[in-house]
Protein backbone atom coordinates (compact mmCIF):
# COMPACT_ATOMS: atom_id res chain seq x y z
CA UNK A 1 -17.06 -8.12 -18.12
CA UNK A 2 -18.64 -9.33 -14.72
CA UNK A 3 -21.94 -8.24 -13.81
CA UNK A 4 -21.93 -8.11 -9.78
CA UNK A 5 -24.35 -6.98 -7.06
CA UNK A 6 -22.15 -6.37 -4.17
CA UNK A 7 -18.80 -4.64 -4.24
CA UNK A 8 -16.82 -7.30 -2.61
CA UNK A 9 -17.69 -9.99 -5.96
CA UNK A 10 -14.89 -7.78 -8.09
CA UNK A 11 -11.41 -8.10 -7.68
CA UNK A 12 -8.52 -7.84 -10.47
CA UNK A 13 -6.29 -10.59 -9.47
CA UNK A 14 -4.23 -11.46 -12.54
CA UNK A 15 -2.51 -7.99 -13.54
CA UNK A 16 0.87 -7.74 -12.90
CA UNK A 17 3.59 -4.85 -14.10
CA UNK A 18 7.23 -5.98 -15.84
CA UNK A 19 9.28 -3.38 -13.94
CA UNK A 20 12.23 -4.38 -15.68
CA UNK A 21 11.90 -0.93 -18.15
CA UNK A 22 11.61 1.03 -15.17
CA UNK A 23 14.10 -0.73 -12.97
CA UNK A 24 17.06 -2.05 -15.04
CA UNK A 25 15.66 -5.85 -13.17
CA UNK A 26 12.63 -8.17 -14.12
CA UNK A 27 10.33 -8.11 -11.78
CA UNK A 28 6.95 -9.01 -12.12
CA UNK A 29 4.51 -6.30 -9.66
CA UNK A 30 1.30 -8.19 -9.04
CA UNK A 31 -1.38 -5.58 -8.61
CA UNK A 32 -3.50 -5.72 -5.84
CA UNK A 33 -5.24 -2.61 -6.13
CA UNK A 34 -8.02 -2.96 -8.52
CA UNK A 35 -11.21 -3.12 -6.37
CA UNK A 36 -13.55 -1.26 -4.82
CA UNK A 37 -12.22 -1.29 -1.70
CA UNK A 38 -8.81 -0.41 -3.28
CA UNK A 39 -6.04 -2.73 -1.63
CA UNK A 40 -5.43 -6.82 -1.00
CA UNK A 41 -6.79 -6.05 2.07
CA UNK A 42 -10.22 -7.06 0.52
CA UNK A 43 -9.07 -10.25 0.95
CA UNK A 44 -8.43 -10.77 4.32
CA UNK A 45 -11.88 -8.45 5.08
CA UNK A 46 -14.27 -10.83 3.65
CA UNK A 47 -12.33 -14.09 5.14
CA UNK A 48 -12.77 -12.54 8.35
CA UNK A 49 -16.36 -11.43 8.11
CA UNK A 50 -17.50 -14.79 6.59
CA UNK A 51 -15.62 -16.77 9.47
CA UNK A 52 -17.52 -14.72 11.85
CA UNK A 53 -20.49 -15.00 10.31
CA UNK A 54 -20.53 -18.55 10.11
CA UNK A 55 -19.33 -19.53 13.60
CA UNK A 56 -21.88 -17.12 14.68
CA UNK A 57 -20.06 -14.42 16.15
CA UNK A 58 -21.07 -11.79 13.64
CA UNK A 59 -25.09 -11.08 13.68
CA UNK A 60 -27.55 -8.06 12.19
CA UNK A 61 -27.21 -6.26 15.80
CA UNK A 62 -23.20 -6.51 15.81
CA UNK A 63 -21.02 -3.56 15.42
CA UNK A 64 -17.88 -4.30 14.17
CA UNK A 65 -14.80 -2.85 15.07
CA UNK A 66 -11.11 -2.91 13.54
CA UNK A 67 -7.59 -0.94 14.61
CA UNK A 68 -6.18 -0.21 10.71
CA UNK A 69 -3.73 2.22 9.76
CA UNK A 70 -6.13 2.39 6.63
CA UNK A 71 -6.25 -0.04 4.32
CA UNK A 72 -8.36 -2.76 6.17
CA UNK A 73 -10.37 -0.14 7.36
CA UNK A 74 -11.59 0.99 4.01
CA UNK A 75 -12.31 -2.70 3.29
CA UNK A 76 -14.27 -3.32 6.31
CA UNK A 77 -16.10 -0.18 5.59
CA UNK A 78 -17.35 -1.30 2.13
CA UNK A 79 -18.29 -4.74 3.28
CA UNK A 80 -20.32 -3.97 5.96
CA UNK A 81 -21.95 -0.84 4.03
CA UNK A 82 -23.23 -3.82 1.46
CA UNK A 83 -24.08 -6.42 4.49
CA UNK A 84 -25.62 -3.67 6.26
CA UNK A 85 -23.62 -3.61 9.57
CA UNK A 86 -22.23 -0.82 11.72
CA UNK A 87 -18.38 -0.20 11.30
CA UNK A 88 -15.76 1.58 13.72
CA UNK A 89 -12.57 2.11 12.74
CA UNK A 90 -10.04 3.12 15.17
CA UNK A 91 -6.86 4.88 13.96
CA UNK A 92 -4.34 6.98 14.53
CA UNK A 93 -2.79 10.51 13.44
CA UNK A 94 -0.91 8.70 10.41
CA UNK A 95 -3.57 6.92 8.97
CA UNK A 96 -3.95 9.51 5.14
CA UNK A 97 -6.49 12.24 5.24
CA UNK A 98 -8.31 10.27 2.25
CA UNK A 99 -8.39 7.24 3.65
CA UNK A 100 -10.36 8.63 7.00
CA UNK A 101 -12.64 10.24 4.54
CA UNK A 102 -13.30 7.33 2.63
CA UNK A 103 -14.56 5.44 5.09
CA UNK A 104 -16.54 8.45 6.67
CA UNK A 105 -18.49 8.46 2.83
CA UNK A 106 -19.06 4.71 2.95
CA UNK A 107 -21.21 5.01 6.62
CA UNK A 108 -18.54 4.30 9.24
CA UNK A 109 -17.38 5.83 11.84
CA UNK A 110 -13.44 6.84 12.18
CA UNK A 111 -11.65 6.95 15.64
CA UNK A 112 -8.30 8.83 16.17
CA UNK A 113 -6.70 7.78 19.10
CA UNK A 114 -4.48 10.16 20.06
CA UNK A 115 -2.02 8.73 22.64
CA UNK A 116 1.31 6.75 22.26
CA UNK A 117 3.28 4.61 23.63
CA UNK A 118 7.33 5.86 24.15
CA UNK A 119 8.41 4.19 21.34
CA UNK A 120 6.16 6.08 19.10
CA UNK A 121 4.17 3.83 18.24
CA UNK A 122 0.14 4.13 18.79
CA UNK A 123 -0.76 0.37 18.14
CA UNK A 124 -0.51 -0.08 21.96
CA UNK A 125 -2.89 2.79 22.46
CA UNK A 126 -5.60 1.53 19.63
CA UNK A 127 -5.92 -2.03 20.74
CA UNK A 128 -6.64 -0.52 24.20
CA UNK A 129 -8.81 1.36 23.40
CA UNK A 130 -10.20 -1.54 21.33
CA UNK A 131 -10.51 -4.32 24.76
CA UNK A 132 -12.31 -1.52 26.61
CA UNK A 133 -14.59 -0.71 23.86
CA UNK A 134 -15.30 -4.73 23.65
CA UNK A 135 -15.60 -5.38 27.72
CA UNK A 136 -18.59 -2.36 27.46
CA UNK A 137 -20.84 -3.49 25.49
CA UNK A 138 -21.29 -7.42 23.88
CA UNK A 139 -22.86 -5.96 20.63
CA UNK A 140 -18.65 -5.20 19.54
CA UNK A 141 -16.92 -7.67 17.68
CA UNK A 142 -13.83 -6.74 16.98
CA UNK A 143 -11.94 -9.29 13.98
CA UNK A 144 -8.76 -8.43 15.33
CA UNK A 145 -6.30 -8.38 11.97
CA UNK A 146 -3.14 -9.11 14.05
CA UNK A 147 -4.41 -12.71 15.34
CA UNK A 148 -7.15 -13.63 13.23
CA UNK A 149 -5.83 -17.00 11.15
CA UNK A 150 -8.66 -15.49 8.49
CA UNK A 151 -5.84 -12.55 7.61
CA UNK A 152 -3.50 -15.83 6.32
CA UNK A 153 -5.86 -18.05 5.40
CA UNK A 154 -6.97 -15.42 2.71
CA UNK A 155 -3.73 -15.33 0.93
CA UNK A 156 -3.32 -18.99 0.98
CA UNK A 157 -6.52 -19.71 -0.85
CA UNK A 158 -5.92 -16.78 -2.90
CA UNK A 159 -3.12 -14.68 -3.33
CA UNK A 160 -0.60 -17.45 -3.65
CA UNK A 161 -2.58 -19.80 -5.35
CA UNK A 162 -3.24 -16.92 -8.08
CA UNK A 163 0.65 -15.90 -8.24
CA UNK A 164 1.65 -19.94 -8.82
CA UNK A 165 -1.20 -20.25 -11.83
CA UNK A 166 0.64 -17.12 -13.39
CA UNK A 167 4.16 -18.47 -12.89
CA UNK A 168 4.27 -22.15 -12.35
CA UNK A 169 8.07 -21.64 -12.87
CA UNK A 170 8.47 -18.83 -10.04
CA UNK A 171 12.02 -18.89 -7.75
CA UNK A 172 11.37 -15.82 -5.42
CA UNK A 173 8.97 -13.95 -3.78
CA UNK A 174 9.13 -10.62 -2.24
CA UNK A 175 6.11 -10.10 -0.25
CA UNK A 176 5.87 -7.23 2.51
CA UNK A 177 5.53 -7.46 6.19
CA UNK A 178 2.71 -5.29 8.18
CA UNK A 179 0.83 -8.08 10.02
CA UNK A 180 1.76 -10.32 8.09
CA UNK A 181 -1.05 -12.09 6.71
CA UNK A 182 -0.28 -11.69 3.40
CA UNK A 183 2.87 -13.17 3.71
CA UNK A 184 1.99 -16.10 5.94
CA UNK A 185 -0.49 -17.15 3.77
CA UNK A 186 2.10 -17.12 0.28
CA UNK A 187 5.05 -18.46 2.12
CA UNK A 188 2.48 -21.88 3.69
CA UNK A 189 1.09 -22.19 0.15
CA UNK A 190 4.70 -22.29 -1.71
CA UNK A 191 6.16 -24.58 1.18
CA UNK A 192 3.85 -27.10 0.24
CA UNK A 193 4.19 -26.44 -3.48
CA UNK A 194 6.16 -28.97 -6.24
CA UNK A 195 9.19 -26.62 -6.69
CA UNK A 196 11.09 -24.26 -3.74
CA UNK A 197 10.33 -20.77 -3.85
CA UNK A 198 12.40 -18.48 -1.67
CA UNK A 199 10.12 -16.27 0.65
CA UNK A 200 11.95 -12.60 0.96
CA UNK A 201 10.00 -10.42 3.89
CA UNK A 202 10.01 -6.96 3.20
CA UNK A 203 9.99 -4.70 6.23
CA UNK A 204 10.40 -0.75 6.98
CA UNK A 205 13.13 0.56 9.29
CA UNK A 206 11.75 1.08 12.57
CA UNK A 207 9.26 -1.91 12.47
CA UNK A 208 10.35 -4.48 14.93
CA UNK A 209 8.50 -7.02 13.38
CA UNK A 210 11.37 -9.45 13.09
CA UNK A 211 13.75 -7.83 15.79
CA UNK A 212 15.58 -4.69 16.09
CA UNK A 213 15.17 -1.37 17.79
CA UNK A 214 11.35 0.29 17.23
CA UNK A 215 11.76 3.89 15.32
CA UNK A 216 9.54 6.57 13.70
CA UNK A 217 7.97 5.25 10.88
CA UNK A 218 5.53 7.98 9.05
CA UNK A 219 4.03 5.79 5.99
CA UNK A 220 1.33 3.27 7.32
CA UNK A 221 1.07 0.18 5.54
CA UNK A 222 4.10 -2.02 6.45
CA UNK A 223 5.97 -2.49 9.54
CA UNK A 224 4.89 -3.21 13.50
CA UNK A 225 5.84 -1.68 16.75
CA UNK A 226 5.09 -5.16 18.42
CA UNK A 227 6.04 -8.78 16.94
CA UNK A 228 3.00 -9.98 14.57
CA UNK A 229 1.26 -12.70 16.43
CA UNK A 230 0.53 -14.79 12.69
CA UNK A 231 4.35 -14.36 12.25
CA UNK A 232 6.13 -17.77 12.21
CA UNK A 233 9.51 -16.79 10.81
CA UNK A 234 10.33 -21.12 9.79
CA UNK A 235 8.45 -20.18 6.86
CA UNK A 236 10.55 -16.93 5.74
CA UNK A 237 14.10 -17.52 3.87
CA UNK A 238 15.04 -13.47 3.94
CA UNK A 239 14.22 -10.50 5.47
CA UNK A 240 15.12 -6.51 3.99
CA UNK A 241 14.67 -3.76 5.92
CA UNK A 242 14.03 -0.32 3.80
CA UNK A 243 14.30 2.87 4.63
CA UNK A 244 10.90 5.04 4.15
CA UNK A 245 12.99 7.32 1.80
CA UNK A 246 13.94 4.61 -0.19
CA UNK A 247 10.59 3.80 -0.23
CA UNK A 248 9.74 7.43 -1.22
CA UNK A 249 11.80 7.29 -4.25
CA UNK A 250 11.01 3.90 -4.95
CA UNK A 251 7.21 5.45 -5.45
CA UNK A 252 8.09 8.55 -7.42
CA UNK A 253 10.23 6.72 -10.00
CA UNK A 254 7.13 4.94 -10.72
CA UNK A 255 5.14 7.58 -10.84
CA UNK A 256 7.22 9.34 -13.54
CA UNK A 257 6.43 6.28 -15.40
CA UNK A 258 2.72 6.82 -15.12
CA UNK A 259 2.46 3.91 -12.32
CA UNK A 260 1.06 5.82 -8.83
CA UNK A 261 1.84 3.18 -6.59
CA UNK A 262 1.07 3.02 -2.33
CA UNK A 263 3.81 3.37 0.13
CA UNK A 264 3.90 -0.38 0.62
CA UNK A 265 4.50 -0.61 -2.69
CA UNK A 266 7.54 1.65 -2.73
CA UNK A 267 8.49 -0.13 0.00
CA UNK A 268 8.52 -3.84 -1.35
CA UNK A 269 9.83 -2.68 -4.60
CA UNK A 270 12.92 -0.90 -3.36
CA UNK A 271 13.84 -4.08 -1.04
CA UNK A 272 13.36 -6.49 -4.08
CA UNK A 273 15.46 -4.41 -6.63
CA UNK A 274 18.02 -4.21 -3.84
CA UNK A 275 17.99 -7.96 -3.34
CA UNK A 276 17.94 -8.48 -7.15
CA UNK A 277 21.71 -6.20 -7.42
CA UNK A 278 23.07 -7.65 -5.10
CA UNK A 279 22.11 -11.65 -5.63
CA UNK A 280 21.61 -11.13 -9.58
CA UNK A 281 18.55 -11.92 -11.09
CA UNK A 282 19.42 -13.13 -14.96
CA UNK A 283 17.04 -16.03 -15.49
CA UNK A 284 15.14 -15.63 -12.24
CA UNK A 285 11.43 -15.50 -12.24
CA UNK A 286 10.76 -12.97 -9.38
CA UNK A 287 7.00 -11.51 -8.41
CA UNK A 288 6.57 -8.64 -5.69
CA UNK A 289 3.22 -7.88 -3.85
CA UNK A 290 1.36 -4.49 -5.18
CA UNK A 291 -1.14 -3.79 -1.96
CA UNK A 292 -2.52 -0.73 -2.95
CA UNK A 293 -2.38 2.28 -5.54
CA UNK A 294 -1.25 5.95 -4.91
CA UNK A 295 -4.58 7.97 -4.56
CA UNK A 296 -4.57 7.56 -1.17
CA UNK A 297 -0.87 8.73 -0.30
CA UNK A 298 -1.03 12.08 -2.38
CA UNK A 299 -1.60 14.01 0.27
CA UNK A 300 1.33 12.47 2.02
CA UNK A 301 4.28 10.39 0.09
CA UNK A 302 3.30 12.65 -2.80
CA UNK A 303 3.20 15.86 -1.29
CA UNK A 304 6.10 18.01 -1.29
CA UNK A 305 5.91 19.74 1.69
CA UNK A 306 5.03 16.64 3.87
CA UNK A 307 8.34 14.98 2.30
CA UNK A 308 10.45 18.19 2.48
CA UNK A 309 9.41 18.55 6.05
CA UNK A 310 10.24 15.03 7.91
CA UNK A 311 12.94 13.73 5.33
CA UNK A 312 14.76 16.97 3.66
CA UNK A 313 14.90 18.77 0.95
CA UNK A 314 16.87 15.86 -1.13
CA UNK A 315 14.74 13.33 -0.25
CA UNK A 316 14.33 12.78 -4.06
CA UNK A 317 17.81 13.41 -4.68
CA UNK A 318 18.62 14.68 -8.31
CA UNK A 319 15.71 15.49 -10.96
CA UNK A 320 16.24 12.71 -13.88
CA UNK A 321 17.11 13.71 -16.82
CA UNK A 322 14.00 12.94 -18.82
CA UNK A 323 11.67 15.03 -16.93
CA UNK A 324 10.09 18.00 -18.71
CA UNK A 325 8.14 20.57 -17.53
CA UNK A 326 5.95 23.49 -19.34
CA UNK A 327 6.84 26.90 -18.82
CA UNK A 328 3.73 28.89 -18.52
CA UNK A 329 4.05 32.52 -19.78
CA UNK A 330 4.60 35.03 -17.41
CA UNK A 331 1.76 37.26 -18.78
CA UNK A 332 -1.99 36.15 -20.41
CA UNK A 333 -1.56 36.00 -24.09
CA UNK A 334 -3.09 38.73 -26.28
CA UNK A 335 -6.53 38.86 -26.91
CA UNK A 336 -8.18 38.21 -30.36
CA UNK A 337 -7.89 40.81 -32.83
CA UNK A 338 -11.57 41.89 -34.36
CA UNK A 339 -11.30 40.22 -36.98
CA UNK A 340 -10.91 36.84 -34.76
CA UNK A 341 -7.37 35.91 -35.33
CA UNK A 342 -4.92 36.41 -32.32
CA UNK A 343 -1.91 39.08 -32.98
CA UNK A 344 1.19 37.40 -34.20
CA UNK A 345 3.51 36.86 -31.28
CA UNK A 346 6.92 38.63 -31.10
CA UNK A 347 9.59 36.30 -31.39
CA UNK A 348 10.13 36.85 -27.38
CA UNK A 349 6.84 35.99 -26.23
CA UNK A 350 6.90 32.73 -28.23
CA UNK A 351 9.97 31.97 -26.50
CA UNK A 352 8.08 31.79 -23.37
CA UNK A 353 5.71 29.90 -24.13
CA UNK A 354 7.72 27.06 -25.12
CA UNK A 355 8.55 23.63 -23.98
CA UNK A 356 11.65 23.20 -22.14
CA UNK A 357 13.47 20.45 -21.16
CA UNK A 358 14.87 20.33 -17.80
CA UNK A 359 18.59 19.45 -17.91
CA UNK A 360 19.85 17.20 -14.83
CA UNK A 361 21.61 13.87 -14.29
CA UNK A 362 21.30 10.82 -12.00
CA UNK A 363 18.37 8.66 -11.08
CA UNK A 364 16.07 9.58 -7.90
């Protein structure tokens, strides 16, 4: 067990998840989760900060800034609480209730912008916000996630290097697309590496990261509303494009499992077991990205009426068969007799109190 002194020295990066149970499909889920700050984007947050510290950009009278839909945010939050800098994160109406209050707790300070652009997207409206913030005052220093070579250079000396040690024999890689970081930095590492590993992008309907028309998208994490600047498609094989209520039930199957998984997770794992059922995947070592865990979407992809309300009220489709529920009774039981014991139940009011299984068919 390490013994640390700053938040950013722990970081589970060798746990991964056999979906194949779950899924019908091996496929190995590489957990990225399992740090303070929550997410991979830990990662990329101290890259960035130490760059800028070292070239000299970042000093004790900076304020940093950041546009995040969330996850970067919270990272950038908990580094600079331990360095001792002054954090503003600007985001925007989607970024989760929890995740704004995260940060809040850890000292920063949260901006909403409120505007966007026709498309629908608000990206546009954060980064200027972001340049006029900047061009006000020197003491800003914004790291700029969407064309800092830190974001990559993170996951190349990490992430990919970590996935390789794990399985030297791996064929494919599903790794999502938000600004691609993450995925810049695996597919580099595995072009140069001793066997070929196919590089499958996993993007949300709506993003047009890689083309295509821009559309609502509601889950932050994946996607774009402008091409990624890092984005150098040579190095992709594939791209799947998933639907955020594939994505949805992508994230409750695993939940019923016991795994509470991020949108982005939903999101890469429904594209990869796609991918798998169509191109097969008997004998084929396959890993997926994990970003994040589900705390921070349960106000959102795990909330009913959120889901009900912008998808439908079959966005899960069909209960499965093996959920159960408890049927509470519909009065408070009797009260202890005098003598201590509890009155014997009638044979009607132990019938209510019973478990029940729920009788349905088909997968969600």
């Amino acid at each position: 067990m390490p013994v640390i002194s700053v938040p950013q020295d722990f970081n589970e990066d060798d746990l991964y998840i056999d979906l194949e149970s779950i899924f019908g499909r091996s496929l190995f889920l590489k957990c990225e989760g399992f740090n303070f700050a929550g997410s991979i984007k830990l990662k990329a947050a101290i890259e960035m900060v130490e760059t800028a510290e070292r070239d000299g950009v970042l000093t004790p009278d900076s304020i940093l800034v950041e546009s995040s839909s969330g996850n970067l945010g919270v990272a950038l939050s908990m580094i600079a609480a331990s360095k001792g800098y002054r954090f503003l994160c600007v985001t925007d109406s989607r970024c989760n209730l929890t995740t704004r209050l995260m940060m809040e707790a850890l000292g920063s300070q949260v901006h909403v912008i409120a505007g966007q652009e026709a498309n629908g997207s608000f990206l546009g409206a954060r980064i200027d916000y972001l340049r006029t913030l900047c061009a006000s005052d020197s003491r800003y220093v914004w790291l700029s996630q969407y064309t800092n070579p830190g974001n990559w250079k993170a996951h190349y000396r990490r992430t990919a290097p970590e996935i390789a040690h794990r399985f030297p024999e791996l064929d494919t890689l599903f790794v999502g697309a938000g600004t691609t970081g993450t995925l810049m930095g695996c597919a580099r590492f595995f072009r140069e590496w001793h066997r070929p590993v196919r590089i499958i992008a996993v993007d949300s309907v709506g993003s047009v990261s890689f083309g295509g028309e821009a559309g609502r998208r509601m889950i932050p994490g994946l996607g774009m509303s402008i091409r990624p600047p890092l984005l150098d498609e040579s190095f992709v094989d594939e791209v799947i494009r998933v639907e955020e209520r594939d994505t949805i039930r992508a994230c409750h199957r695993l939940a019923r499992r016991g795994f509470l998984f991020g949108g982005s997770t939903g999101t890469v794992v429904s594209g990869a077991m796609g991918w798998l059922a169509e191109h097969g995947g008997d004998g084929r070592t396959a890993v997926a990205i994990a970003p994040d865990l589900g705390e921070r979407y349960l106000d959102t992809v795990y909330q009913t009426n959120w889901l009900h309300g912008l998808y439908g009220d079959d966005v899960l489709g069909p209960e499965p068969a093996n959920t159960e529920s408890w049927v509470l009774p519909t009065s408070p039981p009797p009260a202890p007799s005098p003598g201590g014991r509890r009155p014997h139940l009638r044979a009607g009011e132990r019938a209510g109190r019973r478990r029940h299984r729920r009788k349905s068919g088909g997968e969600p």
